[in-house]
Structure formats: C-alpha cells, structure tokens
Protein backbone atom coordinates (compact mmCIF):
# COMPACT_ATOMS: atom_id res chain seq x y z
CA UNK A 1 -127.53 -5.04 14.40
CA UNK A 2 -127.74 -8.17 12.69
CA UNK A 3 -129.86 -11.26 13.93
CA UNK A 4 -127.95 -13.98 15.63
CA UNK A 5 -127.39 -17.17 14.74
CA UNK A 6 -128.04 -19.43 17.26
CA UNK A 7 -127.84 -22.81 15.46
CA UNK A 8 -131.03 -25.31 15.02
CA UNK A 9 -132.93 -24.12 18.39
CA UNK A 10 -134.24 -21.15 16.29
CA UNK A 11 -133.77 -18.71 19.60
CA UNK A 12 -134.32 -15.11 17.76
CA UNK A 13 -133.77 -13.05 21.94
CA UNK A 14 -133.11 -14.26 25.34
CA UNK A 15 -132.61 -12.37 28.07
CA UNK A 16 -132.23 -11.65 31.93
CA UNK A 17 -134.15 -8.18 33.30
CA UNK A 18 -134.51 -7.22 36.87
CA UNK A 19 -136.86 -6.13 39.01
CA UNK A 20 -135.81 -2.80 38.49
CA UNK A 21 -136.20 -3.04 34.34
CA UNK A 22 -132.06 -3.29 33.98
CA UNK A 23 -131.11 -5.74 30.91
CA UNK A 24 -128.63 -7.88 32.96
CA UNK A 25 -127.79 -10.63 29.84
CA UNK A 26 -129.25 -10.55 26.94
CA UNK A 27 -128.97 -11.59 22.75
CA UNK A 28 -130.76 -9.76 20.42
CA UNK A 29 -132.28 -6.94 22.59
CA UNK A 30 -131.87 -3.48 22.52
CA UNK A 31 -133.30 -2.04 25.73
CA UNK A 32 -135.66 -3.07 28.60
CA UNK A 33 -138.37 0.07 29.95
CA UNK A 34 -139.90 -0.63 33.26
CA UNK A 35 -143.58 0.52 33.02
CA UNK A 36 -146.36 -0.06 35.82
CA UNK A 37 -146.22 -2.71 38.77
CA UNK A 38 -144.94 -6.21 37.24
CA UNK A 39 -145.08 -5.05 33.60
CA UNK A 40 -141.85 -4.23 31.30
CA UNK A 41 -141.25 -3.67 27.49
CA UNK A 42 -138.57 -5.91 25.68
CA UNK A 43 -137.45 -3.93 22.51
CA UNK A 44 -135.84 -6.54 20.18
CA UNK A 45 -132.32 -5.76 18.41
CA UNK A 46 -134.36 -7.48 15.01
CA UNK A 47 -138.35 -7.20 13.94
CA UNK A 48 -140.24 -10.78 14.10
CA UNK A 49 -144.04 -11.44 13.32
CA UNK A 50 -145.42 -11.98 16.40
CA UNK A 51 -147.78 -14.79 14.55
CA UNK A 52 -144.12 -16.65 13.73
CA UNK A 53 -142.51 -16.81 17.42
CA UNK A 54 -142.66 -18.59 20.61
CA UNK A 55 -142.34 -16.48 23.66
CA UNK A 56 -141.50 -18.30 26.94
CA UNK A 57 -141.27 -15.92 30.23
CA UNK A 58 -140.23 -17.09 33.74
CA UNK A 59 -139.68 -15.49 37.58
CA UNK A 60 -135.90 -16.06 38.76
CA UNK A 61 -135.52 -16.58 42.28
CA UNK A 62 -139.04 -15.92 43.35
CA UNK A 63 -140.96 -18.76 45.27
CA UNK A 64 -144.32 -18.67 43.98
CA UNK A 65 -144.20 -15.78 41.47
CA UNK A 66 -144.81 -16.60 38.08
CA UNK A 67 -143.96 -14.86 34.77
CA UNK A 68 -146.22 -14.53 31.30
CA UNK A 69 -146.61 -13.11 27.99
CA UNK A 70 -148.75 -9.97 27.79
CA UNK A 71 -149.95 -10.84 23.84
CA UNK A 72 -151.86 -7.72 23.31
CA UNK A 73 -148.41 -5.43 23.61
CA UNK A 74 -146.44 -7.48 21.24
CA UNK A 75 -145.69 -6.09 18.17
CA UNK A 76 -142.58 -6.99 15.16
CA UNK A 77 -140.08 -5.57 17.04
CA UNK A 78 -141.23 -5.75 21.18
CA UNK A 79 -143.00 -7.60 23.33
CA UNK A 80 -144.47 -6.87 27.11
CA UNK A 81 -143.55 -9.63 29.69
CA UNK A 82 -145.27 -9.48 33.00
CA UNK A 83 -144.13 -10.98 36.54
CA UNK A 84 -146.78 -11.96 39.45
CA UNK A 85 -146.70 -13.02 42.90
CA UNK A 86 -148.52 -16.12 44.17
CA UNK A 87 -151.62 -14.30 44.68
CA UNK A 88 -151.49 -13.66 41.03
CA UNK A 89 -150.95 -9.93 42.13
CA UNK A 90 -148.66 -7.93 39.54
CA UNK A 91 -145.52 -7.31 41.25
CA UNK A 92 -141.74 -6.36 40.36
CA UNK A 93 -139.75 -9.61 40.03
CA UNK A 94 -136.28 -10.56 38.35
CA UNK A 95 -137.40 -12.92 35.22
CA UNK A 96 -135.90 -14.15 32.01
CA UNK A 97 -137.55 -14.75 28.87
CA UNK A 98 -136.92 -16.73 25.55
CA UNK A 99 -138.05 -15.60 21.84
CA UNK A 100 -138.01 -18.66 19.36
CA UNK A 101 -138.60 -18.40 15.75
CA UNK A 102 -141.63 -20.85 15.04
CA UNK A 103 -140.74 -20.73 11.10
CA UNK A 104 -137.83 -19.81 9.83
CA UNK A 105 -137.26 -16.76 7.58
C-alpha cells in the first residue's frame, strides 16, 4: 500500500474507530485491535518515525470524555490511542484521530 497524498496538510492517517475497536473510515490504516478498557492499537498502512509526526486524538459524541495519545506504544508503523470519561476513568468511546507528518520525507 502506498502512502497517500494528501496535498500541503501533510496528513500521513486519519481515521474513525468505535467503541467496539471497528475501523469505520479511515486513510492509511490497516487494522484497529481493541485491547483493555479505553485503549486500542492503530496499525498504519505506511511506517513513520514517531519523532517526525503529530498525533491528534479526540472522543466523538461523548460529553465529557476525552481522547489522547498513549506515546510509550507508538512505534514506525502503530500507535495506541486511548479514550476517557470525565472522571478521567479509561472507558470504551467512539474517537477519531489524525497522524500529520511534522517533516516531510
């Protein structure tokens, strides 16, 4: 699978996972695995140096829940998004995340 190319934004993956770990829209990703409470594993379609990206990670739909990057399970060709409630409690939510290339190649 070759990278796509997404004009001057630079996006290298987006994509739409639900609470469930199902890939619902998506560019660039090859699968979603559901692991523990609130924590998933994005496997990318191309590698990127996690030093050269930008990873943004938001809740959809949920009032109060909020969405992050877990940096220690990143690696060239994944990354490990993890959803909250408001009590900052892990917890299965719907959420959508961005990749951005911070240099390009």
């Amino acid at each position: 699978m070759s990278e796509p190319n997404l004009g001057r934004l630079n996006l290298h993956a987006y994509g739409r996972v639900t609470a469930a770990g199902v890939l619902s829209n998506g560019v660039n990703v090859l699968s979603v695995v559901k692991g523990a409470a609130g924590l998933y594993t994005v496997n990318l379609g191309s590698e990127i140096d996690p030093t050269q990206r930008y990873v943004a990670v938001g809740v959809v739909g949920a009032v109060g829940g909020f969405g992050q990057r877990d940096a220690a399970g990143d690696t060239d060709s994944a990354l490990a998004p993890r959803t909250f409630n408001v009590a900052g409690a892990a917890t299965d939510l719907d959420f959508e995340f961005f990749v951005y290339r911070t240099n390009l190649p």
